[in-house]
PDB file of N, CA and C in Angstrom:
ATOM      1  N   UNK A   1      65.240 -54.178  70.483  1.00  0.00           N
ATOM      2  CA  UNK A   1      65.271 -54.321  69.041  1.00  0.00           C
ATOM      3  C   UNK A   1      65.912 -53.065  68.432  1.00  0.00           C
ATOM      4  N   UNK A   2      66.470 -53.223  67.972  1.00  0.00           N
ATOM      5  CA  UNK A   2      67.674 -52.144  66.671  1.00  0.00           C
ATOM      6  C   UNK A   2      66.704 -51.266  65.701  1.00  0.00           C
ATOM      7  N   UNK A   3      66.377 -49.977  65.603  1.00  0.00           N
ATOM      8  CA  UNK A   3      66.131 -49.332  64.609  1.00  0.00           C
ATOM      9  C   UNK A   3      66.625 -49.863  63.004  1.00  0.00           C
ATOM     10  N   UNK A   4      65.633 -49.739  61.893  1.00  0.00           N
ATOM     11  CA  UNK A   4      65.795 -49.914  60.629  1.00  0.00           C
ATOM     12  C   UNK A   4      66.818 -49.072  60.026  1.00  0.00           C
ATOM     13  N   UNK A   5      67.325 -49.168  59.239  1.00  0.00           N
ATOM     14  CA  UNK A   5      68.369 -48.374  58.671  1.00  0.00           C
ATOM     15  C   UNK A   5      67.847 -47.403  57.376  1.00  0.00           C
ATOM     16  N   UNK A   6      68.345 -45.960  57.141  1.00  0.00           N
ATOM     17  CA  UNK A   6      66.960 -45.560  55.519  1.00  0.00           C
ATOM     18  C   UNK A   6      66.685 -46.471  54.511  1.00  0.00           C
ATOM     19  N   UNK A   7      67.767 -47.292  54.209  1.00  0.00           N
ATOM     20  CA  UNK A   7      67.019 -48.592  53.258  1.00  0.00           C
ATOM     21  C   UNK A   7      67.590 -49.654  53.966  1.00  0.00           C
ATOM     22  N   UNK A   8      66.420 -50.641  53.387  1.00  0.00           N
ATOM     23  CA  UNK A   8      66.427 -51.956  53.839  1.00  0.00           C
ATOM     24  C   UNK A   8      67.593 -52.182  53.703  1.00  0.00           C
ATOM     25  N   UNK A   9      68.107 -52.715  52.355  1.00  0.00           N
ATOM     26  CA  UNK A   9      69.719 -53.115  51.804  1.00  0.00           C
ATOM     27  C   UNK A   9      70.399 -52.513  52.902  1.00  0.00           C
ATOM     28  N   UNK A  10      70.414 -51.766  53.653  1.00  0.00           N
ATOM     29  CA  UNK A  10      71.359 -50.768  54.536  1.00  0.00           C
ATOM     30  C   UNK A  10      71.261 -51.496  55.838  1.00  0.00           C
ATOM     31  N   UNK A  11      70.052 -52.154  56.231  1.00  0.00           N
ATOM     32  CA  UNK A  11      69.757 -52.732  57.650  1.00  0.00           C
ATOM     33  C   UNK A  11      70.683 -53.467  58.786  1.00  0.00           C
ATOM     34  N   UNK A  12      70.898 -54.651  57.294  1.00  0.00           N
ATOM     35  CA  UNK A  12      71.934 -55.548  58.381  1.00  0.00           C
ATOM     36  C   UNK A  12      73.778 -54.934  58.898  1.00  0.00           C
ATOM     37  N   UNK A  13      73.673 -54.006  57.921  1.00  0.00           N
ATOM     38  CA  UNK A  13      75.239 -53.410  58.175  1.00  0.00           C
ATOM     39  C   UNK A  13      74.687 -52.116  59.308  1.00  0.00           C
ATOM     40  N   UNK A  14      73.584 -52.004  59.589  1.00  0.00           N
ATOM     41  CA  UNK A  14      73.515 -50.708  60.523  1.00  0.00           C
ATOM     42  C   UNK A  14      73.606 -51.816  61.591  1.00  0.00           C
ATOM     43  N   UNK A  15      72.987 -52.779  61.527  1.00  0.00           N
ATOM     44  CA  UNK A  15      73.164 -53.658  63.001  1.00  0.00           C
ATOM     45  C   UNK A  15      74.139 -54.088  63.326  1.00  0.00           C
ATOM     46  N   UNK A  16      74.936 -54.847  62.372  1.00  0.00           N
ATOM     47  CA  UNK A  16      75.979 -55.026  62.719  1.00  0.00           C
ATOM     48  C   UNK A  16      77.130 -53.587  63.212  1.00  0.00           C
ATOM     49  N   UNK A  17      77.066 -52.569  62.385  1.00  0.00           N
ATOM     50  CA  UNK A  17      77.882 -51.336  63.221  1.00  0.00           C
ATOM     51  C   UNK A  17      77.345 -50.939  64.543  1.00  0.00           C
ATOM     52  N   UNK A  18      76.112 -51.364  65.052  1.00  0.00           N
ATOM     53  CA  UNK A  18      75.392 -50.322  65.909  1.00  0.00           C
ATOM     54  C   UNK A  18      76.125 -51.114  67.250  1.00  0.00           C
ATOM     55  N   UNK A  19      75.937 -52.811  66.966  1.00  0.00           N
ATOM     56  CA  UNK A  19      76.649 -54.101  67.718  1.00  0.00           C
ATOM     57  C   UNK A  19      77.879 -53.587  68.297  1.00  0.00           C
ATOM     58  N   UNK A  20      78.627 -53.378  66.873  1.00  0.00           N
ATOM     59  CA  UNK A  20      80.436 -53.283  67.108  1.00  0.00           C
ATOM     60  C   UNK A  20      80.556 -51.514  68.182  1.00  0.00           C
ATOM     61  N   UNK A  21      79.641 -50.885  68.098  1.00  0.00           N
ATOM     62  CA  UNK A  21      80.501 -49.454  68.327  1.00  0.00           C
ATOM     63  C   UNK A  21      79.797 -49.588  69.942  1.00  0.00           C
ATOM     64  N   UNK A  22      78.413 -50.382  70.361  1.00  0.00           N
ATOM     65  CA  UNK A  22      78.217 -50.216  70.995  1.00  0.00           C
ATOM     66  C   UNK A  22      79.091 -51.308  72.244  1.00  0.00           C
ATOM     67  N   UNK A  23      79.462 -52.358  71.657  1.00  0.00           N
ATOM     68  CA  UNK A  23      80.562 -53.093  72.828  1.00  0.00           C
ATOM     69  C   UNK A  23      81.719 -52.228  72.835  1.00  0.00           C
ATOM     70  N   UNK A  24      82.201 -51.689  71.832  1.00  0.00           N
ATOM     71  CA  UNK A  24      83.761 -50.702  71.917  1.00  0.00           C
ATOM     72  C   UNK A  24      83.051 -49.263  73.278  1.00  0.00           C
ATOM     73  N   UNK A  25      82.211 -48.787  72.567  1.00  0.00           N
ATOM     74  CA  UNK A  25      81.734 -47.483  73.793  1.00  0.00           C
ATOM     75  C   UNK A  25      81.802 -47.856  75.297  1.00  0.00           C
ATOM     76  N   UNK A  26      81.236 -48.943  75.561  1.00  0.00           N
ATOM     77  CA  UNK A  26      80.399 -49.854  76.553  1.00  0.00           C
ATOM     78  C   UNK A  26      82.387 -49.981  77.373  1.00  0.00           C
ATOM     79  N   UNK A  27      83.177 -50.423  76.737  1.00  0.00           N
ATOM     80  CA  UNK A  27      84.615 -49.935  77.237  1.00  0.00           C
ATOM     81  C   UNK A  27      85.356 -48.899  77.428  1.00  0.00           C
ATOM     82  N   UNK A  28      84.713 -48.084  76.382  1.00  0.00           N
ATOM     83  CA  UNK A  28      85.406 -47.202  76.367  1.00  0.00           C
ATOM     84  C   UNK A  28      85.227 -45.808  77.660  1.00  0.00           C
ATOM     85  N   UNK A  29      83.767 -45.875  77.928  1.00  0.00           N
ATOM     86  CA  UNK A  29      83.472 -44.505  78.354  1.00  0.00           C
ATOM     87  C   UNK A  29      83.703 -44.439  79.825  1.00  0.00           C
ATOM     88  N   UNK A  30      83.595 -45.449  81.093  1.00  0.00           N
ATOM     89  CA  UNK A  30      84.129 -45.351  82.620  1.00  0.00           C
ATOM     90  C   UNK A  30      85.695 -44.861  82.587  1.00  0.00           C
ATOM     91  N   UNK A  31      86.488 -46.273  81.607  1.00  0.00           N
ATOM     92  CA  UNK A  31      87.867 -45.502  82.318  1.00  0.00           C
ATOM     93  C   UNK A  31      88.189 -44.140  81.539  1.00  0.00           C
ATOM     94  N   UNK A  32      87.633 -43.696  80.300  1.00  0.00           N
ATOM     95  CA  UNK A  32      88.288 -42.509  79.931  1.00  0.00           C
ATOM     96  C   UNK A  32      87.678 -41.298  80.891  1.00  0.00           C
ATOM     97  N   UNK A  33      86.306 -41.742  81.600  1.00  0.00           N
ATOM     98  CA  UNK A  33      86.282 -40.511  82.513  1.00  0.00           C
ATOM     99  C   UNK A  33      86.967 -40.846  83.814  1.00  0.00           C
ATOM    100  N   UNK A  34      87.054 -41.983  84.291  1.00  0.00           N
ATOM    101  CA  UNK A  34      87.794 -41.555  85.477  1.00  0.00           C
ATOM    102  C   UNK A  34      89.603 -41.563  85.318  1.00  0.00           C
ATOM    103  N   UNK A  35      89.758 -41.604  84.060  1.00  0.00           N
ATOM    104  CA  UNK A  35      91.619 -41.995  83.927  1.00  0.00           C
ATOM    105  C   UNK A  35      92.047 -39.855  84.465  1.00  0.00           C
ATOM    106  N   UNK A  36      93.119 -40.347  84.823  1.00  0.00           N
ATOM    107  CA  UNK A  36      93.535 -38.362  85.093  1.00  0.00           C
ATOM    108  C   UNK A  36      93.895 -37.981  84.049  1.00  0.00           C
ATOM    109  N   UNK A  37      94.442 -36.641  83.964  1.00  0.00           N
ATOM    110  CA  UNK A  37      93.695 -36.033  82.880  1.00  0.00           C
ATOM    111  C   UNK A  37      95.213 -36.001  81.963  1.00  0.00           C
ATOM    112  N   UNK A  38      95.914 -36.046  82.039  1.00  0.00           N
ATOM    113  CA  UNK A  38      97.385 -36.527  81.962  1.00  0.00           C
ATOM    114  C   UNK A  38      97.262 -37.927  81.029  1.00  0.00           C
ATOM    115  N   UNK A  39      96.491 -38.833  81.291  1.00  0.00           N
ATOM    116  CA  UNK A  39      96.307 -40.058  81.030  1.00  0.00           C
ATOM    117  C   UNK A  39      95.284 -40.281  79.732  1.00  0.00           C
ATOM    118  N   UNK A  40      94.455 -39.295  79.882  1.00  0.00           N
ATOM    119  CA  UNK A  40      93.007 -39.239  78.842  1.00  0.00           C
ATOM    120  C   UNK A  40      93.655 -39.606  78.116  1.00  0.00           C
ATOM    121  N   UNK A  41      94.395 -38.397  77.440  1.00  0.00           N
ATOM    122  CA  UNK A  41      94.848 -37.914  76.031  1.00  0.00           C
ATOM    123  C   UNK A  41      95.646 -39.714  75.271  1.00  0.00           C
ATOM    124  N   UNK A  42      96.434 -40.192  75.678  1.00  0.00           N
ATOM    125  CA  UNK A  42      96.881 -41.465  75.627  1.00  0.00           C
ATOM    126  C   UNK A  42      95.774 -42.604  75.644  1.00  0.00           C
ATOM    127  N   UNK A  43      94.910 -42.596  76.484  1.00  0.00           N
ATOM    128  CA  UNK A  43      93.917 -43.505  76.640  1.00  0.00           C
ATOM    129  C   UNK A  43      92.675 -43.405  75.289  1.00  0.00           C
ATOM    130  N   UNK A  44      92.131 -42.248  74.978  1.00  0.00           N
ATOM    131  CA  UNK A  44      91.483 -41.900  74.299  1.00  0.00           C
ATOM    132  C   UNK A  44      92.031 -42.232  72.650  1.00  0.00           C
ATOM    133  N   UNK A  45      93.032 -41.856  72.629  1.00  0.00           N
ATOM    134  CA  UNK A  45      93.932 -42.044  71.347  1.00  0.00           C
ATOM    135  C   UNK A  45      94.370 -43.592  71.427  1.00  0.00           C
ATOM    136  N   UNK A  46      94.009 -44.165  71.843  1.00  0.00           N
ATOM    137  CA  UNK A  46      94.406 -46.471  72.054  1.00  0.00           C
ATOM    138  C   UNK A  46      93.194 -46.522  71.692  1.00  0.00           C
ATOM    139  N   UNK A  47      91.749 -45.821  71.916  1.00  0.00           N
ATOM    140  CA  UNK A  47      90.712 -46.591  71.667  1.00  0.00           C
ATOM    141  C   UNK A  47      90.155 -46.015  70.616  1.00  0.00           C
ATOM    142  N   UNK A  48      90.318 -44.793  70.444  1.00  0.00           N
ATOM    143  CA  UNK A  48      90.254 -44.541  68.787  1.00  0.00           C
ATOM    144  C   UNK A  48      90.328 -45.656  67.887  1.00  0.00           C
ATOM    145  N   UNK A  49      91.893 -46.260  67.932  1.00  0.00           N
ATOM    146  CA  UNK A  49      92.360 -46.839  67.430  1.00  0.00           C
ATOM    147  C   UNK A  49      92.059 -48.033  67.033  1.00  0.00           C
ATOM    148  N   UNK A  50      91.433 -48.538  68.350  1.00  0.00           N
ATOM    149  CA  UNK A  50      90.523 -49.926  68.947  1.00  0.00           C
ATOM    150  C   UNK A  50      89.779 -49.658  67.917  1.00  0.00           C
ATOM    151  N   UNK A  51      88.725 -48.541  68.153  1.00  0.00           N
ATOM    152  CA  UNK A  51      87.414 -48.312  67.081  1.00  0.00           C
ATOM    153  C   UNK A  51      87.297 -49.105  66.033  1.00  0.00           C
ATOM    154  N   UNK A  52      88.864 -48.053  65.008  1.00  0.00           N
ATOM    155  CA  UNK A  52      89.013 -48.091  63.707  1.00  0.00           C
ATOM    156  C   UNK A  52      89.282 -49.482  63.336  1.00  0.00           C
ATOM    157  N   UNK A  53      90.233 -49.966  64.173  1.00  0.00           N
ATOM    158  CA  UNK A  53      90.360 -51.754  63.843  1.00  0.00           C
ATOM    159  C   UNK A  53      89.388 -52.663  63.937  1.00  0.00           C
ATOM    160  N   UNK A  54      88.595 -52.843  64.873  1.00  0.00           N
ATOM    161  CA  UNK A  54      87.215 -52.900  65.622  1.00  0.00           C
ATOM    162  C   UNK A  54      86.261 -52.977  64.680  1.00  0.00           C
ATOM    163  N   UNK A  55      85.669 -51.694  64.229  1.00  0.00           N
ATOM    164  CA  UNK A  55      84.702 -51.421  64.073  1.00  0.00           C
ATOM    165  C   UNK A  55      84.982 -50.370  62.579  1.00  0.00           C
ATOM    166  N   UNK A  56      85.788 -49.983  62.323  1.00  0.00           N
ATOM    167  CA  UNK A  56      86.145 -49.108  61.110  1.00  0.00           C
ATOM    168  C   UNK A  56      85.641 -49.334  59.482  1.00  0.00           C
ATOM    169  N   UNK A  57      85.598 -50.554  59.403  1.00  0.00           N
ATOM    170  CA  UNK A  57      85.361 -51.359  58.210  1.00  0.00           C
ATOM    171  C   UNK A  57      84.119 -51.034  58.077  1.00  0.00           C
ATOM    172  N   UNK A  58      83.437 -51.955  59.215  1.00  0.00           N
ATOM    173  CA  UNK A  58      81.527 -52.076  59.384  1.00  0.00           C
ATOM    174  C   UNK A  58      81.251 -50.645  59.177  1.00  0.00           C
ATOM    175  N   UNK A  59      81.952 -49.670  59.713  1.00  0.00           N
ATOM    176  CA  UNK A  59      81.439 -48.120  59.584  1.00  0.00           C
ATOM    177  C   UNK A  59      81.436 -48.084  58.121  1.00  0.00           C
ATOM    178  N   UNK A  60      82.481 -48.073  57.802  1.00  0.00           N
ATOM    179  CA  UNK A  60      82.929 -47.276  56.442  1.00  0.00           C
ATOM    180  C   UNK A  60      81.726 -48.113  55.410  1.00  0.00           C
ATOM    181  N   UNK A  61      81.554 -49.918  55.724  1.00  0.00           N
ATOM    182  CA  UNK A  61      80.362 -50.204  54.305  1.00  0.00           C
ATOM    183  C   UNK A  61      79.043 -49.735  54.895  1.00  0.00           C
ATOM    184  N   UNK A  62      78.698 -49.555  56.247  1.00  0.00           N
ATOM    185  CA  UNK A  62      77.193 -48.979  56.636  1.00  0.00           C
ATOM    186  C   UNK A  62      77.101 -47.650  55.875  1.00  0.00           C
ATOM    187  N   UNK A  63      78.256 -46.638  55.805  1.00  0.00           N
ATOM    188  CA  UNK A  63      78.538 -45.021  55.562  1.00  0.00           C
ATOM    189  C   UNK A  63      77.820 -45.110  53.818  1.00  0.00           C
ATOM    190  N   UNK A  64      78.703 -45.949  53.103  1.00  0.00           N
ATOM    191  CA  UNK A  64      79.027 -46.095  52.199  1.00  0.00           C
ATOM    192  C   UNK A  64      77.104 -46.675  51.282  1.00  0.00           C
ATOM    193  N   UNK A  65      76.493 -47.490  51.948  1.00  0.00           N
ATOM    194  CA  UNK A  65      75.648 -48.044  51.733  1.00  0.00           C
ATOM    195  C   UNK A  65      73.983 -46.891  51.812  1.00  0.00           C
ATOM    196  N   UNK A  66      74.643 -46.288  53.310  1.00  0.00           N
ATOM    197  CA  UNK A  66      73.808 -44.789  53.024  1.00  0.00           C
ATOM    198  C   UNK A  66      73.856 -43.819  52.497  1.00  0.00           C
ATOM    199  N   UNK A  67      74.888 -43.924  52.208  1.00  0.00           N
ATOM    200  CA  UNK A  67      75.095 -42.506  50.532  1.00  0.00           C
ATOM    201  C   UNK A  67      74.362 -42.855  49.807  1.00  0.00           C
ATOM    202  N   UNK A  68      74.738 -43.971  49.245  1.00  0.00           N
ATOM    203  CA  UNK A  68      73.762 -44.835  48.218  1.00  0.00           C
ATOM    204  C   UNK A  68      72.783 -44.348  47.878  1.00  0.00           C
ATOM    205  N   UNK A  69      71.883 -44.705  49.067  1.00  0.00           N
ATOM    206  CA  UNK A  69      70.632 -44.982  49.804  1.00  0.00           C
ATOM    207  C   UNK A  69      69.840 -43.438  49.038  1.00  0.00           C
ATOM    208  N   UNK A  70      70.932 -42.583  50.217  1.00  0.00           N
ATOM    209  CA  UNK A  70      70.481 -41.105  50.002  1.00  0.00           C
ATOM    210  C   UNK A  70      70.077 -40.427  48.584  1.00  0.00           C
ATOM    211  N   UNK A  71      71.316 -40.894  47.666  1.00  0.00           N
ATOM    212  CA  UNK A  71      71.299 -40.570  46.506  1.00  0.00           C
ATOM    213  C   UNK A  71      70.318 -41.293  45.287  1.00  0.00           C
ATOM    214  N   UNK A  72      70.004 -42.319  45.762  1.00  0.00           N
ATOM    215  CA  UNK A  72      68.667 -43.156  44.872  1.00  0.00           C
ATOM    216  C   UNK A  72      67.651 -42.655  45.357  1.00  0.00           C
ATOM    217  N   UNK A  73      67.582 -42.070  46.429  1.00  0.00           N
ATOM    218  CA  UNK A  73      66.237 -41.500  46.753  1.00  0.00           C
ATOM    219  C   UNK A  73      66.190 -40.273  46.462  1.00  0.00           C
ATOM    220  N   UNK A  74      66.942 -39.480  46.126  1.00  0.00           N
ATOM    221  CA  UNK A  74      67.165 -37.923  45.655  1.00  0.00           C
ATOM    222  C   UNK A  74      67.178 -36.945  46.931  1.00  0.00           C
ATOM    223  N   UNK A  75      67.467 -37.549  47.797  1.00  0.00           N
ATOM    224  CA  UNK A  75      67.855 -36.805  49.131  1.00  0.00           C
ATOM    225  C   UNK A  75      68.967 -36.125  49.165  1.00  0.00           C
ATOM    226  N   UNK A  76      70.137 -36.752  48.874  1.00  0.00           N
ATOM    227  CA  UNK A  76      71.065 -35.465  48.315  1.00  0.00           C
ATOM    228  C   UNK A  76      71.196 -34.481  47.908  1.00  0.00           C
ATOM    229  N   UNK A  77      70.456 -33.843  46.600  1.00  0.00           N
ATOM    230  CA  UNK A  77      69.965 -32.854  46.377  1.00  0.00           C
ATOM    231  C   UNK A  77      69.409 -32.016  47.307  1.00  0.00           C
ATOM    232  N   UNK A  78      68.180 -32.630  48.177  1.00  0.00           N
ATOM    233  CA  UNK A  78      67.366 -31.719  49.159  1.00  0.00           C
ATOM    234  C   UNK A  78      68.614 -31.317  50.233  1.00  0.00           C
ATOM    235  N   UNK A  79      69.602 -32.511  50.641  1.00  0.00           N
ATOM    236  CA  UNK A  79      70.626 -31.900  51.776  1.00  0.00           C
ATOM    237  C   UNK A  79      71.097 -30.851  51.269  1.00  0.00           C
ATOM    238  N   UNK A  80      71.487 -30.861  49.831  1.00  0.00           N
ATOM    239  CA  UNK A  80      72.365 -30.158  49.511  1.00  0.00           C
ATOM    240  C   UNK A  80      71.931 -28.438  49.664  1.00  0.00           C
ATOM    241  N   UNK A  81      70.249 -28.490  49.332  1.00  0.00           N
ATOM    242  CA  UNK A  81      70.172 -27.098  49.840  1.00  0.00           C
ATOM    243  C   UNK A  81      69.402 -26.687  50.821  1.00  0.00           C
ATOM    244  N   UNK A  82      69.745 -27.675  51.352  1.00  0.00           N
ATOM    245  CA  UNK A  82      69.269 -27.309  52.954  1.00  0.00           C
ATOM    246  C   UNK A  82      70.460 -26.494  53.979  1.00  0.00           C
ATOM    247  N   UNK A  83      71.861 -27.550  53.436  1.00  0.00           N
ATOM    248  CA  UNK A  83      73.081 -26.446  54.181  1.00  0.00           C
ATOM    249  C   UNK A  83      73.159 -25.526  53.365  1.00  0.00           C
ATOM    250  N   UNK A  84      72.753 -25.387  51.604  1.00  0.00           N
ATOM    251  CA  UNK A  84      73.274 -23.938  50.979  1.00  0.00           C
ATOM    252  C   UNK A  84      72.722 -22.709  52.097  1.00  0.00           C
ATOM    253  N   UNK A  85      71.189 -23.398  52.398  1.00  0.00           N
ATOM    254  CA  UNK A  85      70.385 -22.392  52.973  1.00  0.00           C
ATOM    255  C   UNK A  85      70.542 -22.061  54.468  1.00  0.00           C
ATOM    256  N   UNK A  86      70.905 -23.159  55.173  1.00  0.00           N
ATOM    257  CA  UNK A  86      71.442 -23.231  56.576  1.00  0.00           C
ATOM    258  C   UNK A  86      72.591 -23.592  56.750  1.00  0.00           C
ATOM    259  N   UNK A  87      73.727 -22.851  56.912  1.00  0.00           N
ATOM    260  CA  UNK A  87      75.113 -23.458  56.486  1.00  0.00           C
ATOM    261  C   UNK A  87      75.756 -24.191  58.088  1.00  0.00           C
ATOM    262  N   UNK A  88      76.483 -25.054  58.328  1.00  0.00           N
ATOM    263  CA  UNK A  88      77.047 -24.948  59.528  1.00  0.00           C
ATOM    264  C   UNK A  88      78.589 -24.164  59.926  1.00  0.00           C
ATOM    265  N   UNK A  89      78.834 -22.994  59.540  1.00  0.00           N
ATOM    266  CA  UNK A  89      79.741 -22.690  59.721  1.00  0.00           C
ATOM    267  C   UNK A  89      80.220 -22.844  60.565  1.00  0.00           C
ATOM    268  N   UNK A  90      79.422 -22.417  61.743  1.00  0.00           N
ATOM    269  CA  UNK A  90      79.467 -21.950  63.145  1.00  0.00           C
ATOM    270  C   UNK A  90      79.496 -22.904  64.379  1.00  0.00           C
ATOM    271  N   UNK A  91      79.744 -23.051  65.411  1.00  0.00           N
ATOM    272  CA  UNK A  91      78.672 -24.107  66.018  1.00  0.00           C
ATOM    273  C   UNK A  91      77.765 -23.154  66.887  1.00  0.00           C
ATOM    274  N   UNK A  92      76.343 -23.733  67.224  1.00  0.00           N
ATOM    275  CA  UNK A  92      75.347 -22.285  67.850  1.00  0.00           C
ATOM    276  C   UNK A  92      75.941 -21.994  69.090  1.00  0.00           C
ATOM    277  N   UNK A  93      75.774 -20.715  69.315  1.00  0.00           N
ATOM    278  CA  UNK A  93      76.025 -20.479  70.785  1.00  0.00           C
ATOM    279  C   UNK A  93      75.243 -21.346  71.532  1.00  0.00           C
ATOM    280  N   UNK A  94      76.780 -21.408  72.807  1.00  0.00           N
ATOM    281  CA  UNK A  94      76.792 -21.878  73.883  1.00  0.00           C
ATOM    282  C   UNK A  94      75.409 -21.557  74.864  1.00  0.00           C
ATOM    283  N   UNK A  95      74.680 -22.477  75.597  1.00  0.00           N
ATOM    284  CA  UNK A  95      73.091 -21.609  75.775  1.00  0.00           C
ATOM    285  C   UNK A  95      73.476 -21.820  77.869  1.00  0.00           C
ATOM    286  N   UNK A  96      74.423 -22.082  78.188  1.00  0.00           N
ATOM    287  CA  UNK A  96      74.668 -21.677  79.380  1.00  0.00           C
ATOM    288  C   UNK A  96      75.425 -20.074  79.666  1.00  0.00           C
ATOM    289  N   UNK A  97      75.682 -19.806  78.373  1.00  0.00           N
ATOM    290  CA  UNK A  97      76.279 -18.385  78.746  1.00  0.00           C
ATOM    291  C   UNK A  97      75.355 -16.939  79.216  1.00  0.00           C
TER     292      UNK A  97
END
């Protein structure tokens, strides 16, 4: 069973994206690791592409539907100073080093 989406109204478009990205992945991820490495770069950049045709739409009204979401609930605000206060400039160090 599929996780709820932050609002209801938001639900059926999270399922339906969660559907679409997870049959595109489900292709995507054997041959881009075993293609050589010569090959990735080409291979990786076709299924991008796949994605966006695919699955791009469903993203963009699920995306679109959780802004919403965020912003009727006044969560925006709180994000907003949560990065003032924790910014991501950076990405954290590497923790194998």
């Amino acid at each position: 069973m599929m996780a709820h989406s932050l609002a209801e109204e938001c639900t059926p478009l999270k399922h339906a994206y969660d559907s679409c990205f997870n049959a595109w992945f489900e292709g995507y991820l054997q041959p881009a690791v075993s293609a050589a490495s010569e090959q990735r770069a080409e291979y990786t950049k076709a299924k991008a592409d796949e994605f966006e045709e695919k699955c791009g739409k469903i993203w963009e009204g699920y995306r679109a539907c959780v802004q919403k979401a965020v912003k009727d609930k006044g969560l925006d605000e709180m994000l907003a100073e949560a990065t003032k206060d924790n910014p991501l400039d950076t990405p954290p160090p590497d923790s194998d080093s």
